[in-house]
Protein backbone atom coordinates (compact mmCIF):
# COMPACT_ATOMS: atom_id res chain seq x y z
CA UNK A 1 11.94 -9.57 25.71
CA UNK A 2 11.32 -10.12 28.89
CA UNK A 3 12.02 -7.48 32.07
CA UNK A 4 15.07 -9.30 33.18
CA UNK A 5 16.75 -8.97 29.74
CA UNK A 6 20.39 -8.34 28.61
CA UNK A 7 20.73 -5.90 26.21
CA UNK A 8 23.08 -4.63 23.42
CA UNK A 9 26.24 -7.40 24.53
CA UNK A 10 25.98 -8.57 20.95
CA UNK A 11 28.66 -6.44 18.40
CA UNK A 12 26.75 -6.63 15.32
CA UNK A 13 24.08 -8.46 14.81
CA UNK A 14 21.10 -6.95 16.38
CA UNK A 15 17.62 -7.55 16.17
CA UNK A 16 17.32 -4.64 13.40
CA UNK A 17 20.61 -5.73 11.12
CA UNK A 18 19.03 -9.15 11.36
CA UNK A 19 15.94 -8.49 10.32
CA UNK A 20 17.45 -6.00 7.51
CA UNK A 21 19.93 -9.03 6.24
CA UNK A 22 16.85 -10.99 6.41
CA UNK A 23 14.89 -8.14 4.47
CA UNK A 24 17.94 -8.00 1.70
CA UNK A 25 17.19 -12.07 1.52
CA UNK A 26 13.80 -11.83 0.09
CA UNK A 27 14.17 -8.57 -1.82
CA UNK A 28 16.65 -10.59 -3.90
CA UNK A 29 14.35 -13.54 -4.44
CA UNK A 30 11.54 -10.50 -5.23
CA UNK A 31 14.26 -9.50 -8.12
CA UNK A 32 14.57 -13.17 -8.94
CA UNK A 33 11.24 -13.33 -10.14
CA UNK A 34 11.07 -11.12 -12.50
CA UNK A 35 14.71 -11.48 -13.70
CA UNK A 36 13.48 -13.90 -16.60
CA UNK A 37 11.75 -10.46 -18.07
CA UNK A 38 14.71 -8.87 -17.87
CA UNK A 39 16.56 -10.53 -20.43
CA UNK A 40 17.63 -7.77 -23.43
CA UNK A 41 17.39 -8.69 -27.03
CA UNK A 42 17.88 -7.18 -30.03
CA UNK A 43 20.85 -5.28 -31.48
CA UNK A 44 22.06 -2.17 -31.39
CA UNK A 45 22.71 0.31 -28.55
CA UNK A 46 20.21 -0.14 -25.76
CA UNK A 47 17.68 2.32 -26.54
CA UNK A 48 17.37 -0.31 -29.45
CA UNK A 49 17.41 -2.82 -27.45
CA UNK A 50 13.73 -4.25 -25.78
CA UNK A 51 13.24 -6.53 -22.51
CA UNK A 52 12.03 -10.19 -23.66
CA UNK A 53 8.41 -10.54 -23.68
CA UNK A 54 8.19 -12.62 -26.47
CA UNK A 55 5.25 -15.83 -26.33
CA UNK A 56 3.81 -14.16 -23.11
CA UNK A 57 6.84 -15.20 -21.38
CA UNK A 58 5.87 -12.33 -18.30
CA UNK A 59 2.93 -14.68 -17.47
CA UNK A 60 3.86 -18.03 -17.88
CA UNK A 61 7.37 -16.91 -15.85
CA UNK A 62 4.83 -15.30 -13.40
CA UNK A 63 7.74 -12.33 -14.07
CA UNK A 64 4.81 -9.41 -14.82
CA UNK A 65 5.89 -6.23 -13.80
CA UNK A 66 4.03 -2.80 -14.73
CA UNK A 67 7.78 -1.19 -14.26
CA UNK A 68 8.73 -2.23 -17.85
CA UNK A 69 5.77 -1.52 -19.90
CA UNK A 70 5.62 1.97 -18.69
CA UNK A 71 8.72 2.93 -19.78
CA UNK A 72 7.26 3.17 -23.31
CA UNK A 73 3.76 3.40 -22.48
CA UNK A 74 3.75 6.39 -20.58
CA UNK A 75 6.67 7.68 -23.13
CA UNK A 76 9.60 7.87 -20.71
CA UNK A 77 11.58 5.93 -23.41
CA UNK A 78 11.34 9.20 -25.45
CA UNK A 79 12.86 11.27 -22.48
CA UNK A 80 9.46 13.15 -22.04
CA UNK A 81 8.51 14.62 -18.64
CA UNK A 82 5.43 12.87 -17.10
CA UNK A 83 2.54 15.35 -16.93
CA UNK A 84 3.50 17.08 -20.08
CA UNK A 85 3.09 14.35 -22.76
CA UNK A 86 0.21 13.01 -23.73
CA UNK A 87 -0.91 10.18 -26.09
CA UNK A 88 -3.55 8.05 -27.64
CA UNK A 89 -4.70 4.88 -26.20
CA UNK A 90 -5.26 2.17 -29.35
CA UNK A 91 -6.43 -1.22 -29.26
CA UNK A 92 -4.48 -4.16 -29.55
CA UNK A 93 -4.34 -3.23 -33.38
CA UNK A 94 -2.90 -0.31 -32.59
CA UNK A 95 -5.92 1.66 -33.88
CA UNK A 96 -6.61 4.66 -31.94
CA UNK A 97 -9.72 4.82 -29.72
CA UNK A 98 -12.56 6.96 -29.00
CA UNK A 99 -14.31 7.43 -25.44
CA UNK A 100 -17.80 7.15 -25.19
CA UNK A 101 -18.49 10.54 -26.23
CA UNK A 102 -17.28 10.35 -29.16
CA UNK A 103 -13.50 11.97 -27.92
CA UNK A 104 -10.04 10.78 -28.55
CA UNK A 105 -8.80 8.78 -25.57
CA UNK A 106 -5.91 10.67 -24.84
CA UNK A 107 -4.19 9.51 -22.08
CA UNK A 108 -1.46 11.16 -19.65
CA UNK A 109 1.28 9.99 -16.73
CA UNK A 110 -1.44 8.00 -14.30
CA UNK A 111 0.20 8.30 -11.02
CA UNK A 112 0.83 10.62 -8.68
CA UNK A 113 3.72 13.47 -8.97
CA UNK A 114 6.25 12.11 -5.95
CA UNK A 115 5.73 8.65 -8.18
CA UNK A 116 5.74 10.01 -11.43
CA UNK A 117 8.83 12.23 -10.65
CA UNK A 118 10.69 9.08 -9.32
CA UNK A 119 10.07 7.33 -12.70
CA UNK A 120 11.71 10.14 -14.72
CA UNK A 121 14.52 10.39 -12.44
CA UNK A 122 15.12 6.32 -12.96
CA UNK A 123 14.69 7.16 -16.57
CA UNK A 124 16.98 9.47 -16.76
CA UNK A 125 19.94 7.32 -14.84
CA UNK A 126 18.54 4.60 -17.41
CA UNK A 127 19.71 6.74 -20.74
CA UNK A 128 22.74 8.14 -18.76
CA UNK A 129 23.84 4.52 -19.23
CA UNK A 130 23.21 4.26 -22.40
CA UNK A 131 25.40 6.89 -23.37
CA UNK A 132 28.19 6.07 -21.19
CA UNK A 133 27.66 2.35 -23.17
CA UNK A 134 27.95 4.30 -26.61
CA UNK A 135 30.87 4.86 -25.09
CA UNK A 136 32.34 1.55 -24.61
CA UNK A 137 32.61 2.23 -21.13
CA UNK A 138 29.23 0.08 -19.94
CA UNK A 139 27.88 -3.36 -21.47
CA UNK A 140 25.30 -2.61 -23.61
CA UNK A 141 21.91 -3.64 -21.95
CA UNK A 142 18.72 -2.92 -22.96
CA UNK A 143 17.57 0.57 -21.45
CA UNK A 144 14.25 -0.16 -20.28
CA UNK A 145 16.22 -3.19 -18.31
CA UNK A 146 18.40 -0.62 -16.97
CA UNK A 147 15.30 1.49 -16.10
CA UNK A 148 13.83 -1.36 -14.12
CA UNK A 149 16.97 -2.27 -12.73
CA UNK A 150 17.84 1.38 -11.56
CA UNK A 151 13.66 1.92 -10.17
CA UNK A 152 13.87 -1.70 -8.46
CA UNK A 153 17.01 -0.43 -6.32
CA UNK A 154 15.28 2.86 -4.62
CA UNK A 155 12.27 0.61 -3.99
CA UNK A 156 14.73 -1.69 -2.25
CA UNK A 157 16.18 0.74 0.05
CA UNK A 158 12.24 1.89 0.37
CA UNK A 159 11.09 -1.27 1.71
CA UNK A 160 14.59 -1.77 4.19
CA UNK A 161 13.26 1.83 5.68
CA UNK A 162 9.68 0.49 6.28
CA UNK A 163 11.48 -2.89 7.97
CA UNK A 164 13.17 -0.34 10.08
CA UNK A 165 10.15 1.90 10.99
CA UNK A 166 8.10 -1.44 11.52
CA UNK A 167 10.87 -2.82 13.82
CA UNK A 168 10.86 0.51 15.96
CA UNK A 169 7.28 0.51 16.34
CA UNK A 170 7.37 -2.79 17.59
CA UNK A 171 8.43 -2.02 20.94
CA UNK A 172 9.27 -5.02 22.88
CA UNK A 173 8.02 -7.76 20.35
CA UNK A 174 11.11 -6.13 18.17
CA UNK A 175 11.15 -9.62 16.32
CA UNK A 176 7.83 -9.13 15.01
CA UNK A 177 9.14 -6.73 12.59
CA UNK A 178 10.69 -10.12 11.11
CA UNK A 179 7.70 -11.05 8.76
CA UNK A 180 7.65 -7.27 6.98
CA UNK A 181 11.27 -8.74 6.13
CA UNK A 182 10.33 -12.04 5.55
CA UNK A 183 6.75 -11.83 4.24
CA UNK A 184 5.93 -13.81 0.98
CA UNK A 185 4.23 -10.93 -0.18
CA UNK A 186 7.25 -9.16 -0.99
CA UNK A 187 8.59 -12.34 -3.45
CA UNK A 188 6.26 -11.66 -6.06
CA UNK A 189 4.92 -8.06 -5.22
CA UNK A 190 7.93 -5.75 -4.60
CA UNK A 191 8.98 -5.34 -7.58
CA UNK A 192 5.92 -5.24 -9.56
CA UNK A 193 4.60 -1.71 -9.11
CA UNK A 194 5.59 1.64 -6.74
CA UNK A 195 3.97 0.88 -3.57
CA UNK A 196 6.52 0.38 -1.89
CA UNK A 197 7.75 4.26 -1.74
CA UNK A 198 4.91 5.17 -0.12
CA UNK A 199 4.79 1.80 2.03
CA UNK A 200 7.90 3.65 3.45
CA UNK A 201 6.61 7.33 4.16
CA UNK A 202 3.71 5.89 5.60
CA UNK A 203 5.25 3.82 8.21
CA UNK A 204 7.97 6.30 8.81
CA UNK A 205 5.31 8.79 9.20
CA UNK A 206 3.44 6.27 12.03
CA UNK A 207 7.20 6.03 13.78
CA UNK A 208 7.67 10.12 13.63
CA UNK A 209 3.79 10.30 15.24
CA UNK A 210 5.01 7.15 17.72
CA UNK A 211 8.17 9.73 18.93
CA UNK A 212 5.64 12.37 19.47
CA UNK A 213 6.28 14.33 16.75
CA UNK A 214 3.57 15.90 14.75
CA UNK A 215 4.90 17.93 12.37
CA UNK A 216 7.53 15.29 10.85
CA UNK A 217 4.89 13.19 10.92
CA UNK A 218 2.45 15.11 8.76
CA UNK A 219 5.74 15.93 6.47
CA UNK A 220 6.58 12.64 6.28
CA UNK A 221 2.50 11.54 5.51
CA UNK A 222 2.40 14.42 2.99
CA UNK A 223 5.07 12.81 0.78
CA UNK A 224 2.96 9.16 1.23
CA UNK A 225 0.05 11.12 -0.43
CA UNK A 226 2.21 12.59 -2.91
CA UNK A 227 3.59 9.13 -4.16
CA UNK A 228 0.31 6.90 -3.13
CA UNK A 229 -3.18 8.13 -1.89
CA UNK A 230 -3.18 5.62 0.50
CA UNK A 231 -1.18 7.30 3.54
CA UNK A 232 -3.94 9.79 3.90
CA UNK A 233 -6.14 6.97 5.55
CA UNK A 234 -4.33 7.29 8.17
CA UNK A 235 -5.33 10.37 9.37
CA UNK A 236 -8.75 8.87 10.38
CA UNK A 237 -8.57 6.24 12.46
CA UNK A 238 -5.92 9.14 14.76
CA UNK A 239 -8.49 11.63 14.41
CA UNK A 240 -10.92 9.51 15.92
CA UNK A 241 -8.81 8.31 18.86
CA UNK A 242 -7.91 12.12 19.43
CA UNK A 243 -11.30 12.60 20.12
CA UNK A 244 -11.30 9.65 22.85
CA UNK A 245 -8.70 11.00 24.43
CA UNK A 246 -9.21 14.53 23.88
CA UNK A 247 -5.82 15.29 22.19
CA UNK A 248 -7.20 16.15 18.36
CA UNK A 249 -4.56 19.53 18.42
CA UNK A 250 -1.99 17.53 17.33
CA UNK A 251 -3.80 15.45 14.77
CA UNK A 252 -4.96 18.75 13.51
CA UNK A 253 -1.35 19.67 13.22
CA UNK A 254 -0.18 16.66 10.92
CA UNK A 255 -2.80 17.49 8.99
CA UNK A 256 -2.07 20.52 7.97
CA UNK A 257 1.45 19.58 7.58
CA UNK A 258 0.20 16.92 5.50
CA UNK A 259 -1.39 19.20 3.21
CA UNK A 260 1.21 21.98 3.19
CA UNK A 261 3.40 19.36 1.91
CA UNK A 262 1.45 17.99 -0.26
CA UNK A 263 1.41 20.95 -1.68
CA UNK A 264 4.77 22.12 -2.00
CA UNK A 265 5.42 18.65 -4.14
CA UNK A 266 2.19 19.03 -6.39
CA UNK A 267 1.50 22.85 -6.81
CA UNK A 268 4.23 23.20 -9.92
CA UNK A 269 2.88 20.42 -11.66
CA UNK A 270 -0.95 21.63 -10.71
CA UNK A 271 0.13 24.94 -12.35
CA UNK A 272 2.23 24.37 -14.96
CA UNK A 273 0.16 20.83 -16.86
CA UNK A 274 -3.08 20.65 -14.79
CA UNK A 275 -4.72 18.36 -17.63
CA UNK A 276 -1.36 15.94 -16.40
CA UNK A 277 -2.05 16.48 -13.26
CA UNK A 278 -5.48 15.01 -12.31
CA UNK A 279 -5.04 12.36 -14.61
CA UNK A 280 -4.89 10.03 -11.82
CA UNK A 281 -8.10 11.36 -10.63
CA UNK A 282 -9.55 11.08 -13.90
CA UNK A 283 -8.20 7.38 -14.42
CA UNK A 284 -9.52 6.52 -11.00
CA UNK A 285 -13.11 7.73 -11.30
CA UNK A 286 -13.39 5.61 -15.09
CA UNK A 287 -11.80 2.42 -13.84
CA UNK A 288 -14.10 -0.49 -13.71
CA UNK A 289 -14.12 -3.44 -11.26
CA UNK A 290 -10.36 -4.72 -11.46
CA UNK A 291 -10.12 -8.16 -11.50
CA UNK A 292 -8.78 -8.31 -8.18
CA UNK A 293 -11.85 -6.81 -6.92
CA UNK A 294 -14.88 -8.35 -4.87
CA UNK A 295 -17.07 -7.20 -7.03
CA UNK A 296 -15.14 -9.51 -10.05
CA UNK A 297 -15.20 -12.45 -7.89
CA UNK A 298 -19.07 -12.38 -7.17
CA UNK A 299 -19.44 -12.06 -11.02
CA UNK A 300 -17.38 -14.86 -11.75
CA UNK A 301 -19.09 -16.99 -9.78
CA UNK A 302 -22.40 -16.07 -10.14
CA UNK A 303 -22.27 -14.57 -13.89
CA UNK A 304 -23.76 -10.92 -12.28
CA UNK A 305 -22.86 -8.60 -15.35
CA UNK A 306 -22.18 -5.92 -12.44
CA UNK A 307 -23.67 -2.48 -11.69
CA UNK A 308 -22.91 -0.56 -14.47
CA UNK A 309 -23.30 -3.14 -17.50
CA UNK A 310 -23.33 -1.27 -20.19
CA UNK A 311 -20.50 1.30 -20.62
CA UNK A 312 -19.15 2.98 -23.36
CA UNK A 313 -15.12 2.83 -23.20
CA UNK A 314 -14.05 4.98 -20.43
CA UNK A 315 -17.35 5.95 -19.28
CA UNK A 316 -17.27 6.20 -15.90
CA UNK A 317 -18.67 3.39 -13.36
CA UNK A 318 -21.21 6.20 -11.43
CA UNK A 319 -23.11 2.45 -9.65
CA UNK A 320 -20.33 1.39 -8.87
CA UNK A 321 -18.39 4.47 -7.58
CA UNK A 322 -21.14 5.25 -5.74
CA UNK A 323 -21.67 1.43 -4.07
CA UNK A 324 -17.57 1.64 -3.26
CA UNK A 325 -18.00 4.66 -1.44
CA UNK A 326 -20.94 3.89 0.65
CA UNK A 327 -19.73 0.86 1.19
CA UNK A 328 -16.49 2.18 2.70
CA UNK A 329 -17.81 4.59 4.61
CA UNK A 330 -20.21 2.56 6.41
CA UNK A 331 -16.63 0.32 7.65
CA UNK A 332 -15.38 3.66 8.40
CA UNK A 333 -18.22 4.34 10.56
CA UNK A 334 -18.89 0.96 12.20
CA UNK A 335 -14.76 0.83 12.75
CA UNK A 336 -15.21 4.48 14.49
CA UNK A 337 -17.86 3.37 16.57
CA UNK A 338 -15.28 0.38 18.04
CA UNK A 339 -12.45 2.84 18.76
CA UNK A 340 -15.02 5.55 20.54
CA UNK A 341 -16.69 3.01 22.83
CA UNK A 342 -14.50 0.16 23.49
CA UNK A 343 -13.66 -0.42 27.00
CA UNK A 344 -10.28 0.68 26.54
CA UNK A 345 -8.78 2.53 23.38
CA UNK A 346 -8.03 0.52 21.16
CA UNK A 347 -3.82 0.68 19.81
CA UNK A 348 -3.33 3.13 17.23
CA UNK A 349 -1.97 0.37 14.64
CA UNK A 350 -4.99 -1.73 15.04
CA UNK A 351 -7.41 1.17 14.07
CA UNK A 352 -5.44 2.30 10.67
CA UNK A 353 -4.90 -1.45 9.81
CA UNK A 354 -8.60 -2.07 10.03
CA UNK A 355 -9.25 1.27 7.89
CA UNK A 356 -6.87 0.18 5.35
CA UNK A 357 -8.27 -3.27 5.02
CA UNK A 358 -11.42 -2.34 4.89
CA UNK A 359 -10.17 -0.03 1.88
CA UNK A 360 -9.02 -2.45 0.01
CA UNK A 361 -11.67 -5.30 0.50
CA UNK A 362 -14.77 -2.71 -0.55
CA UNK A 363 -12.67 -1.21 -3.30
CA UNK A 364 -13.52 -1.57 -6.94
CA UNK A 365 -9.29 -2.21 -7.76
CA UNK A 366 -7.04 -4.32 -5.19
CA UNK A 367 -3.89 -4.38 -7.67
CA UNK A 368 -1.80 -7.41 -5.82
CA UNK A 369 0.73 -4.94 -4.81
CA UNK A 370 -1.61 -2.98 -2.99
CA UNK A 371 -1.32 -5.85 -0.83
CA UNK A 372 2.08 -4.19 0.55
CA UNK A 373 0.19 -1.89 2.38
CA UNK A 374 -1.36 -4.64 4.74
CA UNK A 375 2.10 -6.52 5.77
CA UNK A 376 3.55 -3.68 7.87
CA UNK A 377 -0.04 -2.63 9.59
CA UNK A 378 -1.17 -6.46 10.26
CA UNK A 379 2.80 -6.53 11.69
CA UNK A 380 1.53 -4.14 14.22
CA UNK A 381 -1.59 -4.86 15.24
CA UNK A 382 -2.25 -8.89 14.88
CA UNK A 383 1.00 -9.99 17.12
CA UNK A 384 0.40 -13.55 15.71
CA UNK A 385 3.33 -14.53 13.78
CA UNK A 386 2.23 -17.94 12.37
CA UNK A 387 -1.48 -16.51 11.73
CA UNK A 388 0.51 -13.54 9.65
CA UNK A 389 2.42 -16.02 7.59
CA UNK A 390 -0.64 -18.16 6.70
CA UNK A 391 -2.46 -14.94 5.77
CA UNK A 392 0.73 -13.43 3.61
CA UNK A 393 1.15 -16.74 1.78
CA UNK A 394 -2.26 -17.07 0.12
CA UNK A 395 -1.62 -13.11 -0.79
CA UNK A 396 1.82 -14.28 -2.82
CA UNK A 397 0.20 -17.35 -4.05
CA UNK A 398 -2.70 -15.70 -5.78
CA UNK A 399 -0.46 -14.63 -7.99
CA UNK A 400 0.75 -17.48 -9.88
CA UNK A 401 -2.98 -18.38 -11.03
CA UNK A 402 -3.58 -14.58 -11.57
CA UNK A 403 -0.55 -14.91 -14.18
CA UNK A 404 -1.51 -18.31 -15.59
CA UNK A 405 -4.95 -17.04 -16.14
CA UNK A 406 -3.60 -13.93 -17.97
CA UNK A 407 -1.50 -16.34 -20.25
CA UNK A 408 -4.09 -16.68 -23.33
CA UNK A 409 -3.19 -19.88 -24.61
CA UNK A 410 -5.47 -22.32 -25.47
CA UNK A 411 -4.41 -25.32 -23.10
CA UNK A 412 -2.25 -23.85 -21.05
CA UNK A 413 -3.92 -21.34 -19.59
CA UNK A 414 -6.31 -21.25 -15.88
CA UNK A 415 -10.04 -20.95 -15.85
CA UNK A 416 -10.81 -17.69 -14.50
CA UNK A 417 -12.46 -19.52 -11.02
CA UNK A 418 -9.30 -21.14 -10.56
CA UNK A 419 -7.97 -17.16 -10.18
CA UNK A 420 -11.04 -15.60 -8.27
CA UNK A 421 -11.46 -18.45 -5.84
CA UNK A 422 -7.59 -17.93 -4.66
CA UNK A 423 -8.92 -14.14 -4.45
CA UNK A 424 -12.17 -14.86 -2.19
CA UNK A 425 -9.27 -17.05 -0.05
CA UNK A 426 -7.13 -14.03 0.62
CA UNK A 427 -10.00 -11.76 1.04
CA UNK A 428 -11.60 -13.92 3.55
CA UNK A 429 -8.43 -14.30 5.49
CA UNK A 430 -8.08 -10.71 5.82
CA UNK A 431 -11.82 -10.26 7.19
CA UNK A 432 -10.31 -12.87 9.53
CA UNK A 433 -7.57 -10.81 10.37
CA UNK A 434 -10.17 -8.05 11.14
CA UNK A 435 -12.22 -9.70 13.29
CA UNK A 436 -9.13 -10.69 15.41
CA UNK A 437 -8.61 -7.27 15.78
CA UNK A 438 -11.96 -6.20 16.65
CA UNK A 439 -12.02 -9.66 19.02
CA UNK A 440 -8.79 -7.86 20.70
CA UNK A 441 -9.94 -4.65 21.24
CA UNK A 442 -12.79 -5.94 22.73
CA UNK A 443 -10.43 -8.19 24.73
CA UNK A 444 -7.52 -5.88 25.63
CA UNK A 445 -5.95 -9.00 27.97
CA UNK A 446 -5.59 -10.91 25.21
CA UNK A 447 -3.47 -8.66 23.27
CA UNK A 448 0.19 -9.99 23.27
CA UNK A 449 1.65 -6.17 22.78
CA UNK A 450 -0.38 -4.75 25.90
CA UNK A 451 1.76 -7.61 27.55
CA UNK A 452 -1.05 -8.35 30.33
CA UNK A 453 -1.40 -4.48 30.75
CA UNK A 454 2.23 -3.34 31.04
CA UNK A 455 2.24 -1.77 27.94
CA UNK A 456 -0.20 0.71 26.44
CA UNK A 457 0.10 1.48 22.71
CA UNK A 458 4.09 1.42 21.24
CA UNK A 459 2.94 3.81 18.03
CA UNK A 460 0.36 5.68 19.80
CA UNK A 461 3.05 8.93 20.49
CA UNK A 462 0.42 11.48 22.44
CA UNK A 463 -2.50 8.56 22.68
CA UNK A 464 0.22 6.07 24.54
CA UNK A 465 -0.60 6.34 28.46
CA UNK A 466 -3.48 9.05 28.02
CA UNK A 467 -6.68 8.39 29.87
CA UNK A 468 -9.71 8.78 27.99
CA UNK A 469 -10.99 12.42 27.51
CA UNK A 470 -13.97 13.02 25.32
CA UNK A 471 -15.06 16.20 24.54
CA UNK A 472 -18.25 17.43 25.41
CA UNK A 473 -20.37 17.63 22.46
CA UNK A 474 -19.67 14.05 22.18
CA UNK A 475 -23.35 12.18 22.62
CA UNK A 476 -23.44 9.62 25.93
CA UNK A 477 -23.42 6.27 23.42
CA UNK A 478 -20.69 7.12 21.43
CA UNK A 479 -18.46 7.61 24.80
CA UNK A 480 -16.08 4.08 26.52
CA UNK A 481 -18.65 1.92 28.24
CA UNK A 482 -17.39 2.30 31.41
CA UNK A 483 -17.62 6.12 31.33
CA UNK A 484 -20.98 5.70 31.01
CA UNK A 485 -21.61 3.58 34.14
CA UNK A 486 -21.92 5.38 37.58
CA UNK A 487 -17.84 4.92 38.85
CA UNK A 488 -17.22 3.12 41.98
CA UNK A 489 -16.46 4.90 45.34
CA UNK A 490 -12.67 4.94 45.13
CA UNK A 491 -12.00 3.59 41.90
CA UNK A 492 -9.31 5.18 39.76
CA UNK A 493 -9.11 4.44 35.75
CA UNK A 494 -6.01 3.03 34.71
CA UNK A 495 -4.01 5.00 32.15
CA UNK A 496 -5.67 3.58 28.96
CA UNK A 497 -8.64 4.57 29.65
């Protein structure tokens, strides 16, 4: 929008019911997808009754979604409360395994309580219906369909409030906010996992910090953490430009509102089943290189039996833990060292988005939903629509040969470098994405949101306007360049820094 522009004249359809219509347009195609597993057979009432899966339809349909399989893995089809229950994993023989040492692999709800909660809630809607159909009063539908059906609508509404945060931290490039409504991504992804309810807290969270609001935002981050771990990244990247601009009280503040929340929604499940509890810590710690990972591709290519070759079943990948880590934390470090000394602070979107990416690219899982996190942060800080859409559409297409390699039929199904090449493709166009960034912050003129300096930073809240302010204790070469150059007789910094 330009300075000169007319606004609100239109009765209805503003930018944000547009872009929400637009939004309700591609969460139906995301349904659409996976609609072909969602097809009940069998007879009986729907308890009875099972989703079709039959001939590995959920692959070669590319309809895959972890929602229905854990409504009986994880025993919600039995009405049990997630962190309570426990079971056995088996083999595809359904012979019960042993870890490595010799231990029954008992296994437990694997995500987090906000997430795990949410699932038992849907459950229980799920056999509410299947009553009321005992009852002649509903169609009889298979209750795990119901399940999915009943989970896929408060995802839905999840993913309209992150299209609404996103479009309010837009600022003037409001129709930006357009491809989190419109992005590819959310065709296949949606509606495969949870990620989307704390895709929401998170980027309501960034709009409560935008409006200058601390607390509401750590509340708001605390309930990310409690459904997805993710959310707490973002803490970083505002710590560090607190420190620029000397304003780390109120980061300080959402942080410990963060954690008090946090908390409130995991200390009666901590208490009450602790072994429940830290499963996801557990699971997270054993995983091995998903096959989404970097570390998969460079095996599959190169036939590198990876750094911990030799595990029993659940043993834990300590190589490879350790190599993640390092690895992340040098990013974390190197992306640090942009924000403290580029010539002028860098916007508060375009630090967290390069902290999250850099997550998920050294990471030893990238599950493709995790690729919801990106679309709203690479929304906000790469104002490039048509780069965005190239960059979301080889996201949603690695799926289809991700499916078609899963599909174990001789014939039919995809090489495995078919799959891992279309994953090196999206994980070199997000390091392209990054270096954009980094190429902007470097080049502040060149970013379209700064509009030719007019603008500062739309989601900064207390960063937006401040002039840099480092603390003391803070050595000379990890200070803005031009604080460290003698300043010119008369010369006033502008308000960025």
């Amino acid at each position: 929008m330009g300075r000169h522009a007319l606004l609100g004249r239109t009765l209805f359809w503003t930018p944000l019911r547009v872009m929400l219509a637009i939004g309700l347009v591609f969460l139906a195609l995301g349904w659409s997808t996976k609609a072909p597993c969602l097809q009940s057979t069998g007879t009986g009432p729907g308890d009875q009754r099972v989703a079709n899966w039959e001939h590995q339809r959920a692959y070669y349909e590319l309809c895959y979604s972890d929602i229905v399989p854990l409504y009986g893995a994880e025993l919600l089809s039995q009405g049990r409360f997630p962190y309570k229950s426990s079971w056995v994993e088996t083999d595809s023989s359904g012979k019960p395994q042993l870890r490595y040492d010799g231990q029954p692999a008992v296994r437990y709800m694997e995500y987090p309580v906000l997430t795990g909660i949410y699932q038992y809630a849907a459950m229980a809607v799920a056999k509410t219906y299947t009553a009321l159909s005992k009852l002649s009063v509903f169609p009889v539908v298979a209750e795990v369909v119901v399940f999915f059906d009943v989970a896929a609508f408060g995802l839905a509404l999840a993913w309209l409030a992150t299209i609404w945060a996103a479009a309010r931290l837009a600022g003037r490039r409001v129709w930006d906010a357009a491809l989190v409504a419109a992005s590819p991504v959310v065709i296949f992804q949606i509606f495969t996992n949870f990620d989307a309810l704390a895709t929401a807290f998170a980027i309501a969270a960034l709009l409560a910090w935008a409006r200058r609001r601390p607390t509401w935002a750590g509340v708001l981050f605390g309930l990310g953490v409690a459904a997805k771990l993710y959310p707490v990244l973002f803490l970083g990247p505002l710590l560090v430009l607190g420190i620029r601009v000397g304003r780390v009280g109120e980061v300080i503040r959402t942080a410990v509102t963060m954690v008090a929340t946090w908390l409130v929604v995991n200390l009666p499940v901590m208490l009450l089943f602790p072994r429940g509890w830290s499963e996801f810590f557990r699971l997270n710690t054993r995983r091995g290189d998903d096959m989404d990972s970097l570390y998969n591709v460079v095996k599959s290519f190169t036939g590198w039996r990876g750094f911990d070759p030799a595990l029993g079943f659940w043993q834990p990948p300590i190589v490879l833990n350790t190599v993640s880590a390092a690895l992340f934390v040098m990013c974390c470090t190197a992306i640090a060292y942009v924000v403290l000394t580029a010539p002028r602070r860098p916007r508060a979107a375009q630090s967290i988005f390069l902290v999250v990416a850099a997550f998920l690219l050294t990471s030893k899982v990238w599950s493709p939903q995790f690729s919801l996190w990106l679309v709203p942060l690479a929304v906000l800080a790469v104002p490039h629509r048509r780069i965005l859409l190239a960059w979301m559409t080889v996201d949603a297409v690695v799926w289809v040969p991700r499916m078609y390699y899963l599909y174990a039929v001789p014939n039919r199904s995809l090489p495995e470098q078919w799959f891992t090449a279309t994953v090196l493709l999206r994980d070199i166009a997000v390091v392209a994405l990054c270096v954009l960034v980094v190429r902007q912050i470097y080049r502040p003129g060149e970013d379209l949101v700064r509009w030719g300096g007019r603008l500062d930073d739309p989601a900064g809240g207390v960063f937006d306007r401040a002039r840099d302010a480092p603390p003391g204790w803070l050595p000379r070469w990890l200070r803005p360049a031009q604080s460290r150059r003698p300043a010119a007789a008369g010369a006033t910094p502008d308000f960025a820094g």
